[in-house]
N, C-alpha and C. Protein backbone atom coordinates (compact mmCIF):
# COMPACT_ATOMS: atom_id res chain seq x y z
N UNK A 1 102.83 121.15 92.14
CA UNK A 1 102.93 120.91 93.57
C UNK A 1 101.84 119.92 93.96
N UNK A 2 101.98 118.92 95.19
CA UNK A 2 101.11 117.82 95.14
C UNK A 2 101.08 118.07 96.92
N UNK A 3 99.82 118.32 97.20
CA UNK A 3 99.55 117.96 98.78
C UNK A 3 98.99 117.12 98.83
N UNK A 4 99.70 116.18 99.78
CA UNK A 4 99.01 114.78 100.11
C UNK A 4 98.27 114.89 101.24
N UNK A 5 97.45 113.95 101.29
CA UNK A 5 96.66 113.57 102.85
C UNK A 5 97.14 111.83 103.27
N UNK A 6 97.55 111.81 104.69
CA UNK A 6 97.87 110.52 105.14
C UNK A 6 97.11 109.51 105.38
N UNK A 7 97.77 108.43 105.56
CA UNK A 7 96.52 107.24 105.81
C UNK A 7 95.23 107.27 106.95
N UNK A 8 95.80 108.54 107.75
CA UNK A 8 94.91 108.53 108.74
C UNK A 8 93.61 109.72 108.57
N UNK A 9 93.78 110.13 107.30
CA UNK A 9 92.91 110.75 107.20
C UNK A 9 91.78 110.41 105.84
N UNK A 10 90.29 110.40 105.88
CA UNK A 10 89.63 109.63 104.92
C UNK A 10 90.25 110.21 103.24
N UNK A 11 90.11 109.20 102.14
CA UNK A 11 90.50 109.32 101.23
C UNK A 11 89.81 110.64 100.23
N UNK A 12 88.60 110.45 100.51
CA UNK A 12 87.65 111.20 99.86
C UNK A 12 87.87 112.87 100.31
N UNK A 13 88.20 112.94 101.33
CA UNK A 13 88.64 114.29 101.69
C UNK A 13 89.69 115.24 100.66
N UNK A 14 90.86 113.98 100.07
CA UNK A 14 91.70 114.80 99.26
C UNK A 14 91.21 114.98 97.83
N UNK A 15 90.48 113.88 97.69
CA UNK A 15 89.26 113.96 96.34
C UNK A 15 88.31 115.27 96.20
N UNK A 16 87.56 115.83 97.23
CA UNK A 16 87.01 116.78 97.58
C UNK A 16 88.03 117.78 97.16
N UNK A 17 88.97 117.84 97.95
CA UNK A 17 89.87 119.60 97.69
C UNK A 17 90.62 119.20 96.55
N UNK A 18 90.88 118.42 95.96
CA UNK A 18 90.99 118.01 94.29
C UNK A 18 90.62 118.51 94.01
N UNK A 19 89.39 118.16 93.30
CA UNK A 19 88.53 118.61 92.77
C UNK A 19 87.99 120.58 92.83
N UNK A 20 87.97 120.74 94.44
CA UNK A 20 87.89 122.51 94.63
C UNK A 20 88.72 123.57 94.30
N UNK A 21 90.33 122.53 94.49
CA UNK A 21 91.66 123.57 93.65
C UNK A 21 91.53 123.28 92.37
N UNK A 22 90.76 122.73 91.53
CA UNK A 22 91.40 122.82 90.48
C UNK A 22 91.37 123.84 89.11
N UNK A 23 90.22 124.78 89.71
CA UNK A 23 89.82 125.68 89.22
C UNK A 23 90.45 126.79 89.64
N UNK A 24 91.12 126.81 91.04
CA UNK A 24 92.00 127.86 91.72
C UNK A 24 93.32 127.97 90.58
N UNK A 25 93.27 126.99 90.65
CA UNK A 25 95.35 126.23 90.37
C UNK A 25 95.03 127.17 88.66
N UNK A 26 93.92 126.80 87.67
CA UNK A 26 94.13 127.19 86.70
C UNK A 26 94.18 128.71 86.37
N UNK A 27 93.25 129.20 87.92
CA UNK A 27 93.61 130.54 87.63
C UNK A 27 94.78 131.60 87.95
N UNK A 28 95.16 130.65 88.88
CA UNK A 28 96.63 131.48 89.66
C UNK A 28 97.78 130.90 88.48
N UNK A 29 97.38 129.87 87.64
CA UNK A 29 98.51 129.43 87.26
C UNK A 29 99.36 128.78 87.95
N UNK A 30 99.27 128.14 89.08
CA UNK A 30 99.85 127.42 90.02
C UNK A 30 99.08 125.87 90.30
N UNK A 31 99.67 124.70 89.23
CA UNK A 31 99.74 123.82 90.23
C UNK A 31 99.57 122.89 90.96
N UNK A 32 98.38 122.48 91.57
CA UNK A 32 97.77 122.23 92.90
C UNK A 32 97.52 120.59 92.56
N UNK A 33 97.74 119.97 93.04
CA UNK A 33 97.17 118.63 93.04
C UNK A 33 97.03 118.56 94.95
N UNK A 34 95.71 117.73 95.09
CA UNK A 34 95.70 117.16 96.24
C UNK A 34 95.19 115.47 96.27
N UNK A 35 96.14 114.84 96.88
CA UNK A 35 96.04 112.87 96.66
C UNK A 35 96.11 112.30 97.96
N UNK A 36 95.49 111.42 98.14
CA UNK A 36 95.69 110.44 99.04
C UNK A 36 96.50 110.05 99.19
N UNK A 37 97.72 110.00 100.23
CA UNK A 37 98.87 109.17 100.00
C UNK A 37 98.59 107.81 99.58
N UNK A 38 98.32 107.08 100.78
CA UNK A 38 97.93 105.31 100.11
C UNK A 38 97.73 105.30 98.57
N UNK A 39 97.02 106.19 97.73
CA UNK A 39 96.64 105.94 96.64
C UNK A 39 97.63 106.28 95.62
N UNK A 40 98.70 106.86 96.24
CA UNK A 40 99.75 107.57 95.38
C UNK A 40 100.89 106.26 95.52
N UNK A 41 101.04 105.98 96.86
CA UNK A 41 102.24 105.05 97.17
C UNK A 41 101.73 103.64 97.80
N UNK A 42 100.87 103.34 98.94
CA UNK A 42 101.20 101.91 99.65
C UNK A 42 100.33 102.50 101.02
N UNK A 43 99.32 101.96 101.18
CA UNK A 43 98.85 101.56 103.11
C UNK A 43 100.17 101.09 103.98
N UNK A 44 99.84 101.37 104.96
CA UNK A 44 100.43 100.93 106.06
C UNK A 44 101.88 101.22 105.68
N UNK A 45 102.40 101.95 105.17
CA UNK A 45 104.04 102.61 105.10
C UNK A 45 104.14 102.84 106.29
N UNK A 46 105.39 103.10 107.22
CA UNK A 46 106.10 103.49 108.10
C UNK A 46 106.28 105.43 107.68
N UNK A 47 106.15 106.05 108.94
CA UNK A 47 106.29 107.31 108.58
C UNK A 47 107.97 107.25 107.94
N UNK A 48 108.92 106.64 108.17
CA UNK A 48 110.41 106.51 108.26
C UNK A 48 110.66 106.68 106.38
N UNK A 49 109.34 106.07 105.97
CA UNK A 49 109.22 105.40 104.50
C UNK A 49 108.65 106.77 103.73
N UNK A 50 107.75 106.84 103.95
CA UNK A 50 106.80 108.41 103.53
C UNK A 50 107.73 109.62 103.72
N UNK A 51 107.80 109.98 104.63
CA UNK A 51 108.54 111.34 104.82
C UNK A 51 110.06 111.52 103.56
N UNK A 52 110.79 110.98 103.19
CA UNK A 52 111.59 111.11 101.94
C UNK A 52 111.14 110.93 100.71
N UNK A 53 109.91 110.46 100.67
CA UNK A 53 109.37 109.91 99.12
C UNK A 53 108.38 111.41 98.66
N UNK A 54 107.96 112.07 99.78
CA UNK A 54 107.13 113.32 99.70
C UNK A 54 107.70 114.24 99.59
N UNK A 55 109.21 114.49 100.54
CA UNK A 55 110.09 115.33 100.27
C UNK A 55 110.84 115.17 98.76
N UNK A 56 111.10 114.14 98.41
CA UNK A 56 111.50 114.36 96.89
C UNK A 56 110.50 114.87 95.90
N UNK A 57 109.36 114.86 96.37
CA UNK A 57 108.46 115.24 95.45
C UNK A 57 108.12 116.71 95.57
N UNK A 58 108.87 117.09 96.45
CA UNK A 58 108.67 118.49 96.39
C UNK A 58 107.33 118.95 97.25
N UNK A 59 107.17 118.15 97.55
CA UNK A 59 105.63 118.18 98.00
C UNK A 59 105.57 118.35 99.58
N UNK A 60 104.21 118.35 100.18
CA UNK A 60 103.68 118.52 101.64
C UNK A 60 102.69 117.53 101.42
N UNK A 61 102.74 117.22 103.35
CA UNK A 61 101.82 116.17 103.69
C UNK A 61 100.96 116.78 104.76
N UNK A 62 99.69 116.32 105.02
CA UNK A 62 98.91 117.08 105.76
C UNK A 62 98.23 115.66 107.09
N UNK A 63 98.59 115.46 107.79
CA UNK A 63 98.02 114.44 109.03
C UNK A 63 97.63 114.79 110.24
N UNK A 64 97.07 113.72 110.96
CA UNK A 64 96.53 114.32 112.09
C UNK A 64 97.76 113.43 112.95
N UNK A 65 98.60 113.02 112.43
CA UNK A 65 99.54 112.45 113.32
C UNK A 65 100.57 112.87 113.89
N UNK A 66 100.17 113.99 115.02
CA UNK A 66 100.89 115.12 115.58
C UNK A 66 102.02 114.20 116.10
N UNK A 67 101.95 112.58 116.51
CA UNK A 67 103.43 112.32 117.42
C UNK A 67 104.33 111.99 116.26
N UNK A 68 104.76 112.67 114.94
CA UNK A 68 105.79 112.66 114.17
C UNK A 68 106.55 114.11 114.74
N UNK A 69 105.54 114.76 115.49
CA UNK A 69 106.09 116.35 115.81
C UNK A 69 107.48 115.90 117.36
N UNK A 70 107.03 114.44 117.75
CA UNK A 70 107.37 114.33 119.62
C UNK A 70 108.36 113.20 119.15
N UNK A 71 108.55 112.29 118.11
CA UNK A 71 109.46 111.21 117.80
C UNK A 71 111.24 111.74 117.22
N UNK A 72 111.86 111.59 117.79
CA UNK A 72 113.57 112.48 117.92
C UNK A 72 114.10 111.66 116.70
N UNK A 73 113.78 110.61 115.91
CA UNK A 73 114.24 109.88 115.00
C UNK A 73 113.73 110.82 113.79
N UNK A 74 112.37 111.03 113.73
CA UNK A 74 111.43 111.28 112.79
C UNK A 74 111.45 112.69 112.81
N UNK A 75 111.80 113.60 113.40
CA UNK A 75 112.16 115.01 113.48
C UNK A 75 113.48 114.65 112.76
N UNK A 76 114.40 114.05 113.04
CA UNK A 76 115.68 114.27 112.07
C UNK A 76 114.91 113.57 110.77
N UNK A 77 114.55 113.03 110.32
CA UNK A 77 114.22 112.52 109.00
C UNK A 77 113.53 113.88 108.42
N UNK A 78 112.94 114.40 108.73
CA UNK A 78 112.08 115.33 108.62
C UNK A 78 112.61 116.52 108.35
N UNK A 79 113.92 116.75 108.59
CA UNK A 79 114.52 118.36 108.63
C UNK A 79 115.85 117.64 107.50
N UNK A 80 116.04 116.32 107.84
CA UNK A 80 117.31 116.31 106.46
C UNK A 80 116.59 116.04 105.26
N UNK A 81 115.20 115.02 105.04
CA UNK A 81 114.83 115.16 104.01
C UNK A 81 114.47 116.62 103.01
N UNK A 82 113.68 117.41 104.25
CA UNK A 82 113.37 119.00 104.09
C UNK A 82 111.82 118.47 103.33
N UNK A 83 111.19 118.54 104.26
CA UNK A 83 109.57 118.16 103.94
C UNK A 83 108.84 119.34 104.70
N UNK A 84 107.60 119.60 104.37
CA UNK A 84 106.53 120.39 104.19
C UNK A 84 105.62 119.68 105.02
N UNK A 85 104.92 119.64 106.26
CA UNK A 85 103.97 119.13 107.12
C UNK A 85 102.78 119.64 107.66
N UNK A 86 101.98 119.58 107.62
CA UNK A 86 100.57 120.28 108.53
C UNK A 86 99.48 119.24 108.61
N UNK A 87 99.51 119.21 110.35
CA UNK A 87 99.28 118.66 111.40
C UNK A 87 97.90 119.24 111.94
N UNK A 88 97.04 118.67 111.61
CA UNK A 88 95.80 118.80 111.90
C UNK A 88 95.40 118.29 113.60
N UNK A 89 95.05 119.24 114.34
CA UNK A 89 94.81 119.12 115.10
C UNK A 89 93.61 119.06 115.96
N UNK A 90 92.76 118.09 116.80
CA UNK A 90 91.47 117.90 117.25
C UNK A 90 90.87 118.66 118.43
N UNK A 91 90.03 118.97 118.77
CA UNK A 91 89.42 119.61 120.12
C UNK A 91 89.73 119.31 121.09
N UNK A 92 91.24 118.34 121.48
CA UNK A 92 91.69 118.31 122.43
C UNK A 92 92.79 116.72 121.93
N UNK A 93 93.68 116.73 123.35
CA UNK A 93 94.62 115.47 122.89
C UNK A 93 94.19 113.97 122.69
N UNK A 94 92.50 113.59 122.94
CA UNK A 94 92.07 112.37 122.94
C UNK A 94 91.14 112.56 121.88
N UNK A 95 90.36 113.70 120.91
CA UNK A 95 89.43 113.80 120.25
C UNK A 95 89.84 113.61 118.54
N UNK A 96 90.16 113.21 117.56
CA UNK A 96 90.30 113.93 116.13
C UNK A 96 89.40 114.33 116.29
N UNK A 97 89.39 115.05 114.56
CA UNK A 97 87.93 115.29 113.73
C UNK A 97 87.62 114.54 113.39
N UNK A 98 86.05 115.19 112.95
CA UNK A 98 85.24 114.18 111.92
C UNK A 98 85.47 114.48 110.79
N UNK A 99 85.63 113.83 109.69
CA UNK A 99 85.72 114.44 108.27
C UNK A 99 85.20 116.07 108.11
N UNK A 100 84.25 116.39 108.64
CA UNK A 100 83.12 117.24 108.35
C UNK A 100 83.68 118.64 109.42
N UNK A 101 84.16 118.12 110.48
CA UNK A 101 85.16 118.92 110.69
C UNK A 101 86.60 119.04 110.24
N UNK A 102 87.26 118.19 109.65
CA UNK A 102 88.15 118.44 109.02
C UNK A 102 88.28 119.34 107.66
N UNK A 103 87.28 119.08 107.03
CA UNK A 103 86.49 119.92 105.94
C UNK A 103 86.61 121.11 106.31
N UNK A 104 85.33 121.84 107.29
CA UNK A 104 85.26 123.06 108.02
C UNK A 104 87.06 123.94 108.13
N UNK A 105 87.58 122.94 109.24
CA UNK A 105 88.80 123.90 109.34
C UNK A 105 90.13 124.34 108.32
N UNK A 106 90.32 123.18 107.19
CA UNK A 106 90.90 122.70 105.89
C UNK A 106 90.63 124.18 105.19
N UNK A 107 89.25 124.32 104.95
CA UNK A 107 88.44 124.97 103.79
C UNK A 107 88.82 126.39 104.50
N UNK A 108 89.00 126.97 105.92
CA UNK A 108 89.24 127.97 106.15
C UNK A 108 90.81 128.37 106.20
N UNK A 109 91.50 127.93 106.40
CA UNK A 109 92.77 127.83 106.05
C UNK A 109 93.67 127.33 104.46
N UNK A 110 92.70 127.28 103.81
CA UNK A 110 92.84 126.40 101.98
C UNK A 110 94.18 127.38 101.82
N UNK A 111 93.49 128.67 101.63
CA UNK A 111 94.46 129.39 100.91
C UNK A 111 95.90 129.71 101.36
N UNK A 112 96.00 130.14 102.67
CA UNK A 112 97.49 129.98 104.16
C UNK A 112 98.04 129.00 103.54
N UNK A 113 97.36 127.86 103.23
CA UNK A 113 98.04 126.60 103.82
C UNK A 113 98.84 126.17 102.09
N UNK A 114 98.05 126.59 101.37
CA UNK A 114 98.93 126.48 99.49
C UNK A 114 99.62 127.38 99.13
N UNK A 115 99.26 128.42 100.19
CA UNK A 115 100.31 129.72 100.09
C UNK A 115 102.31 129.36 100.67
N UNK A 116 101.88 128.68 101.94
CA UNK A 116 102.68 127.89 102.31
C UNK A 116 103.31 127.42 101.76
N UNK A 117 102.67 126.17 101.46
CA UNK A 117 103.25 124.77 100.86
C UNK A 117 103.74 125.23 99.70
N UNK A 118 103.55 126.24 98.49
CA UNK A 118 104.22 126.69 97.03
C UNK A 118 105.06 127.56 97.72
N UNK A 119 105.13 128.06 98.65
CA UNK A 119 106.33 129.73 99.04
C UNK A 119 107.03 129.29 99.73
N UNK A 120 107.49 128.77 100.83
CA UNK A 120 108.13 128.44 101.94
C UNK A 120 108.95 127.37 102.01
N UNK A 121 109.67 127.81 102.60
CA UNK A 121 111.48 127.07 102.25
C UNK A 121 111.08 125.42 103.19
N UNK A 122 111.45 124.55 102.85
CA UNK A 122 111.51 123.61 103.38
C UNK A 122 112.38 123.34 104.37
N UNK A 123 112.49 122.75 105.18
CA UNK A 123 111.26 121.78 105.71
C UNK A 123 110.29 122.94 106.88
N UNK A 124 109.84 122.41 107.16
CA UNK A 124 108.25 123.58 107.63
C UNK A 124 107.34 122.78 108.32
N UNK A 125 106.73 123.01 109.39
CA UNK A 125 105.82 122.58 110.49
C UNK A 125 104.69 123.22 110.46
N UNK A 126 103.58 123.07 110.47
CA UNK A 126 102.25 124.11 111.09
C UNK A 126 101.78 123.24 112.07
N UNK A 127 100.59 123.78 112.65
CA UNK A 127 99.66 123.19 113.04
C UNK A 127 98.93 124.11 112.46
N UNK A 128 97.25 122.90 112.10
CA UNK A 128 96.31 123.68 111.76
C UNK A 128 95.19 123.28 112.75
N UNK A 129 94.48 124.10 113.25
CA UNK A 129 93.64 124.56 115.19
C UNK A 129 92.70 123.97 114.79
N UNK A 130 91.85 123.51 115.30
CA UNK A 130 89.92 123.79 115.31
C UNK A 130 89.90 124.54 114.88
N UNK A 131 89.86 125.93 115.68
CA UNK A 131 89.55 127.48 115.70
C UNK A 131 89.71 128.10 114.12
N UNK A 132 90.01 127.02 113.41
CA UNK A 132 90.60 127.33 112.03
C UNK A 132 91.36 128.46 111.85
N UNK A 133 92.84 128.42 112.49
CA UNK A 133 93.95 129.34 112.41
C UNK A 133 95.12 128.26 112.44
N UNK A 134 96.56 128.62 111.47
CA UNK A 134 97.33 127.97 111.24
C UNK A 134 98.48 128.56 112.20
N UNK A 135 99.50 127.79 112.47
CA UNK A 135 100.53 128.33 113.22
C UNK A 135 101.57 127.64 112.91
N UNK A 136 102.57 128.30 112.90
CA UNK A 136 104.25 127.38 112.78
C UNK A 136 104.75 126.67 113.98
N UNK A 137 105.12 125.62 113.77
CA UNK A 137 105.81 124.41 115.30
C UNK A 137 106.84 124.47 114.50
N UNK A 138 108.25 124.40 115.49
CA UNK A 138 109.14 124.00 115.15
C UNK A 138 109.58 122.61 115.42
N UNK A 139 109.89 121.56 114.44
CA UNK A 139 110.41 120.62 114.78
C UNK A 139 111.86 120.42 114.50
């Protein structure tokens, strides 16, 4: 299983939880890769482009680019491809995180969120809070 992180989120972040699952993955026997998208596929893709190339991979994507949740094109791409999403969300609608908060809330939700992404039928929405608690959106 491969969780990606999007262009909008720093690269080194998926390097970090790389590196932290990979000692998980060998012990559950499950798994785990976490990659940068750009580094897997191409900068500047169109979400239109990403969202089927991740869903074939079986995989989930993790962004802070909640308006794929509000775009009526990209919600249907999203439910026929049957993709895996979590939507990181900032201290309000004008703020992201900082890496360092992204870290913080990531690292408290690690396990929810791979529990998820390996168990759960596709396609699938969260949001993941500040408050570091995950929740299901339907798109």
């Amino acid at each position: 299983m491969k969780i990606f992180t999007d262009e909008n989120i720093p690269p080194h972040l998926a390097i970090g939880f790389n590196i932290l699952q990979a000692p998980e993955s060998k012990k559950t026997g499950i798994p785990i890769e976490v990659i940068h998208w750009p580094e897997y596929s191409t900068y500047s893709e169109k979400d239109e482009e990403w969202m089927p190339k991740v869903a074939a991979l079986k995989s989930c994507m993790i962004t802070q680019d909640y308006q794929i949740a509000k775009r009526k094109h990209e919600i249907e791409i999203f439910r026929k491809c049957g993709l895996g999403i979590f939507f990181i969300k900032g201290k309000n609608k004008k703020l992201q995180l900082t890496i360092w908060e992204m870290v913080e809330v990531l690292a408290k939700v690690w396990p929810e969120l791979t529990n998820i992404a390996v168990n759960e039928k596709k396609p699938f929405g969260y949001e993941i809070l500040y408050n570091g608690k995950i929740r299901k959106v339907t798109l």
